[in-house]
Protein backbone atom coordinates (compact mmCIF):
# COMPACT_ATOMS: atom_id res chain seq x y z
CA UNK A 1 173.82 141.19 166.42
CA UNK A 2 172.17 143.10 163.68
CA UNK A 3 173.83 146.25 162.16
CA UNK A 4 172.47 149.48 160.76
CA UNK A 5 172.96 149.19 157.44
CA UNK A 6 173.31 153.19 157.23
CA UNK A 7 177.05 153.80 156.81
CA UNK A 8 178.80 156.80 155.97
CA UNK A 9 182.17 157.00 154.56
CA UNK A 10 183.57 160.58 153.98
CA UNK A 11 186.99 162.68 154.35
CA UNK A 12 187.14 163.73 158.12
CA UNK A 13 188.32 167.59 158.34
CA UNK A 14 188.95 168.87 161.61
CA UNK A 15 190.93 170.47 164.29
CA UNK A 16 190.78 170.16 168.41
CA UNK A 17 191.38 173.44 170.56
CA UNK A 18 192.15 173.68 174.00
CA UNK A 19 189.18 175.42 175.67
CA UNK A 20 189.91 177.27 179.02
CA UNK A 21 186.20 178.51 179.31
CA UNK A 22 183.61 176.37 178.63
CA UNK A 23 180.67 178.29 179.55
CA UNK A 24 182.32 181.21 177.66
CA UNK A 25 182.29 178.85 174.39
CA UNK A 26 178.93 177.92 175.09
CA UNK A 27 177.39 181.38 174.85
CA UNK A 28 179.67 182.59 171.82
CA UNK A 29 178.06 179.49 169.65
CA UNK A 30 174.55 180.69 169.23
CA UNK A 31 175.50 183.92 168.47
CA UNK A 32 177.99 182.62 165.58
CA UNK A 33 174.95 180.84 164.21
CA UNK A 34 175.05 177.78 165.76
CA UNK A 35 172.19 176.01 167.85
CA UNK A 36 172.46 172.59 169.68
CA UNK A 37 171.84 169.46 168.35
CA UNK A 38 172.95 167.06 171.06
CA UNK A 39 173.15 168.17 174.54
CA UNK A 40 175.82 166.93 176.99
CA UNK A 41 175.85 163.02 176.76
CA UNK A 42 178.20 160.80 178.28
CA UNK A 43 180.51 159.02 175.42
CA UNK A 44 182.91 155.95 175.84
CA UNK A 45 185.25 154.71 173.21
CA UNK A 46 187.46 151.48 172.88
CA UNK A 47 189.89 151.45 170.61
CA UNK A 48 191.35 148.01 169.34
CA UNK A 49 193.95 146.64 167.54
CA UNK A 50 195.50 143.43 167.09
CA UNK A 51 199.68 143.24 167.80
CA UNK A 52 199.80 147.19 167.14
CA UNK A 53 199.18 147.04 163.51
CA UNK A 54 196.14 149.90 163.47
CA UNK A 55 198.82 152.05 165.72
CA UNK A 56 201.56 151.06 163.23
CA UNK A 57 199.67 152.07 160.65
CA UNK A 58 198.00 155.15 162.00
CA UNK A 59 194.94 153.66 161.77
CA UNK A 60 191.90 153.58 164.26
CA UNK A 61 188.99 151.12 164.78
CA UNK A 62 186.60 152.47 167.40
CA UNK A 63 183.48 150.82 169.08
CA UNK A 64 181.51 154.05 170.19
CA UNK A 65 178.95 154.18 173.18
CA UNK A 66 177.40 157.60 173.00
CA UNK A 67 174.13 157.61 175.26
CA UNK A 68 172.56 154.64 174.08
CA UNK A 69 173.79 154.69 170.59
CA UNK A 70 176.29 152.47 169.52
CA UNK A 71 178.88 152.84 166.70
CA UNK A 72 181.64 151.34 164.83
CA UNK A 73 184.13 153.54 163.18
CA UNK A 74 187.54 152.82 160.64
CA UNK A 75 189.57 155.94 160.02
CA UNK A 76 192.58 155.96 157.35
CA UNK A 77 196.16 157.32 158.55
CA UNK A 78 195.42 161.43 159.02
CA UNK A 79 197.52 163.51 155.89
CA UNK A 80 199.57 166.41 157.85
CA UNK A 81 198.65 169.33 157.25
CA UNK A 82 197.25 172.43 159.13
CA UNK A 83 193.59 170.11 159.25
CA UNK A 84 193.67 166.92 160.19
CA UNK A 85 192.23 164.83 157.25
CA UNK A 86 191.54 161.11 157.17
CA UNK A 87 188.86 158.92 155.60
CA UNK A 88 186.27 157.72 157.87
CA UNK A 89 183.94 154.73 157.53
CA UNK A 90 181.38 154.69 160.24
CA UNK A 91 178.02 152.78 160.76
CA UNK A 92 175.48 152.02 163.85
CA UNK A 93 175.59 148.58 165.53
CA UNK A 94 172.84 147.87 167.86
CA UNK A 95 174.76 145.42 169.87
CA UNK A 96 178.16 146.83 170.84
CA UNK A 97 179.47 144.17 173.17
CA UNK A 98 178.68 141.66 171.08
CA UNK A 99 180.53 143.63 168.06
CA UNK A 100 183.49 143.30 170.85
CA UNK A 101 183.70 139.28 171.18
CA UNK A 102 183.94 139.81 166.87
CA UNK A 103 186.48 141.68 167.15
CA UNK A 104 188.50 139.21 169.85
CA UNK A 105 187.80 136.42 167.88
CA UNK A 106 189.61 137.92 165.30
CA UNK A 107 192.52 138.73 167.40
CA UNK A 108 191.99 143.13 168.08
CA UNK A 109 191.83 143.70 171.50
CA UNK A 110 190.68 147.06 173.36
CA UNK A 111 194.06 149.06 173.26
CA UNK A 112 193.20 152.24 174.92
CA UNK A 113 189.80 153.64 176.34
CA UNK A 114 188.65 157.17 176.23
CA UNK A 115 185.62 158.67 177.70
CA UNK A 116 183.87 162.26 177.84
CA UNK A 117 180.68 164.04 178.32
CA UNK A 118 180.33 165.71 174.90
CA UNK A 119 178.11 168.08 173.54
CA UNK A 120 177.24 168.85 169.54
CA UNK A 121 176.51 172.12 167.79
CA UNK A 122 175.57 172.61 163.92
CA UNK A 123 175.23 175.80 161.94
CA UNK A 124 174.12 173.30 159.14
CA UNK A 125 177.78 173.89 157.08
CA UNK A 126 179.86 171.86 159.62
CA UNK A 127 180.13 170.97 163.17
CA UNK A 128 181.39 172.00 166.80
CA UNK A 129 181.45 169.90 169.71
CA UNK A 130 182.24 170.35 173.19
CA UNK A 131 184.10 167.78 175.17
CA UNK A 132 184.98 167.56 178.95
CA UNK A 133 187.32 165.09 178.91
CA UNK A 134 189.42 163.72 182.26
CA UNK A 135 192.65 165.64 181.16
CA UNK A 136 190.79 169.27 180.34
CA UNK A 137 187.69 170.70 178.17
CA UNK A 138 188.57 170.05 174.44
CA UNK A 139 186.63 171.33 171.66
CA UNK A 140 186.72 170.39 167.63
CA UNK A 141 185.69 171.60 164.60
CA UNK A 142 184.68 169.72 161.58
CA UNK A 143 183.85 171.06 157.94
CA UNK A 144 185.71 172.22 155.13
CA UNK A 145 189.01 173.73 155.71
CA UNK A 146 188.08 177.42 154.81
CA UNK A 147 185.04 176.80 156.85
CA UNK A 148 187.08 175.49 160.02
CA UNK A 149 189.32 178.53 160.07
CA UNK A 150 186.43 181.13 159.46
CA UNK A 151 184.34 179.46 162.39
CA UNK A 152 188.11 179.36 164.77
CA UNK A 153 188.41 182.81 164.50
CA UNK A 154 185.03 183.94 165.00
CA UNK A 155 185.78 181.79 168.50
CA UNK A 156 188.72 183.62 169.13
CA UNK A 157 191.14 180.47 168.00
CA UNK A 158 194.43 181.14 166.08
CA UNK A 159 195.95 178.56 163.68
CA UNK A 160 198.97 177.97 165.88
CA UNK A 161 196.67 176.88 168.77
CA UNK A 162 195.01 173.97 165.91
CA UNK A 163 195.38 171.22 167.66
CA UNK A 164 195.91 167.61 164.90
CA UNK A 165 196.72 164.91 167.55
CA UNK A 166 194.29 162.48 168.06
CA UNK A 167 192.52 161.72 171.49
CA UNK A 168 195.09 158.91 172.31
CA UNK A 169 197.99 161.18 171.64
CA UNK A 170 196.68 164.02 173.61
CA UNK A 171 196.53 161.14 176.19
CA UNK A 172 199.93 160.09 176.45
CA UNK A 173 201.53 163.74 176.30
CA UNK A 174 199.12 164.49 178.87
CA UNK A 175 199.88 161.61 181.29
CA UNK A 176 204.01 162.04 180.69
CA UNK A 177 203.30 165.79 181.60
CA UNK A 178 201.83 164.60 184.91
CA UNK A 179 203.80 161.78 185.71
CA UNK A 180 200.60 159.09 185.67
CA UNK A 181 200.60 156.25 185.22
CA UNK A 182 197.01 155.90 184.08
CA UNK A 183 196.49 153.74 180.76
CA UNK A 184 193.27 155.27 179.88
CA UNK A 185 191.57 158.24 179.30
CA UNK A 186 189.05 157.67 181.70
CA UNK A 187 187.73 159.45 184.95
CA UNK A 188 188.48 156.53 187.24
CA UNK A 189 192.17 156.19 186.11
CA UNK A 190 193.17 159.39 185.75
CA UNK A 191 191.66 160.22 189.51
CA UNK A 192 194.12 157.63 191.24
């Protein structure tokens, strides 16, 4: 397995929004100044942890498939506030499964999986990206704080609609809203 030696590590600032239409989204972004940088692409994550420490903790440690990239990812307990805000350490690995028998050997084990097709858009300050997930279209926005909120309302999205939770908790409020008993956030569990 060779890695990427090409890793970032940065503050994460960003909120999710529900998005009820996504073609409507999709035609507001280029006229806020915003073009496409990644069209839709199918994205799967794994999320492991080892005894529920990283959950404990409110940590995450993601492998990332998105297309054919691969990517491991660390991110720090979020800070509340109206953004969520968390350091992130992430780097490419070109061989993601074999990243996963690492990680077993040292005891994390996939804990939840997500998936989505997803979308990115840049207006070169920040980021937007589009997500059709299997429990609704979610979108996020990732900059600066004064950024985030001057790009929301140009989309029409007030600050009590900010959404902080993470994918996984989104998950869980979604499946005790709907009474499933799916385990992950993917299509073929949350169809049955």
């Amino acid at each position: 397995m060779a890695f990427v030696y090409t890793a970032a590590m940065a503050d994460e600032v960003e909120i999710k929004f529900l998005i009820h239409d996504l073609r409507a989204v999709r035609e507001q972004l280029p006229k806020a100044g915003f073009r496409e940088v990644t069209p839709r692409t199918h994205e799967m994550n794994t999320l492991y942890d080892r005894q529920l420490e990283m959950r404990s903790r409110g940590e995450v440690l993601r492998i990332r498939k998105y297309g054919d990239k691969w990517t491991v990812t660390h991110k720090s307990k979020s800070k509340d506030a109206r953004h969520k805000t968390r350091l992130e350490t992430e780097t490419q690995v070109q061989d993601g499964p074999a990243l996963e028998q690492v990680f077993n050997a040292m005891g994390f084990h996939p804990a939840f999986r997500y998936e989505k097709f997803r979308s990115e858009w840049s207006d070169g300050s920040g980021h937007v990206v589009l997500d059709e997930t299997p429990i609704g279209n979610i979108g996020e926005i990732e900059g600066t704080p004064e950024w985030i909120d001057r790009i929301a309302t140009q989309l029409g999205i007030k600050q009590q609609d900010y959404i902080t939770k993470s994918y996984a908790e989104m998950f869980r409020d979604w499946a005790e809203r709907n009474h499933s008993s799916a385990k992950n956030m993917t299509y073929a569990e949350t169809r049955s």
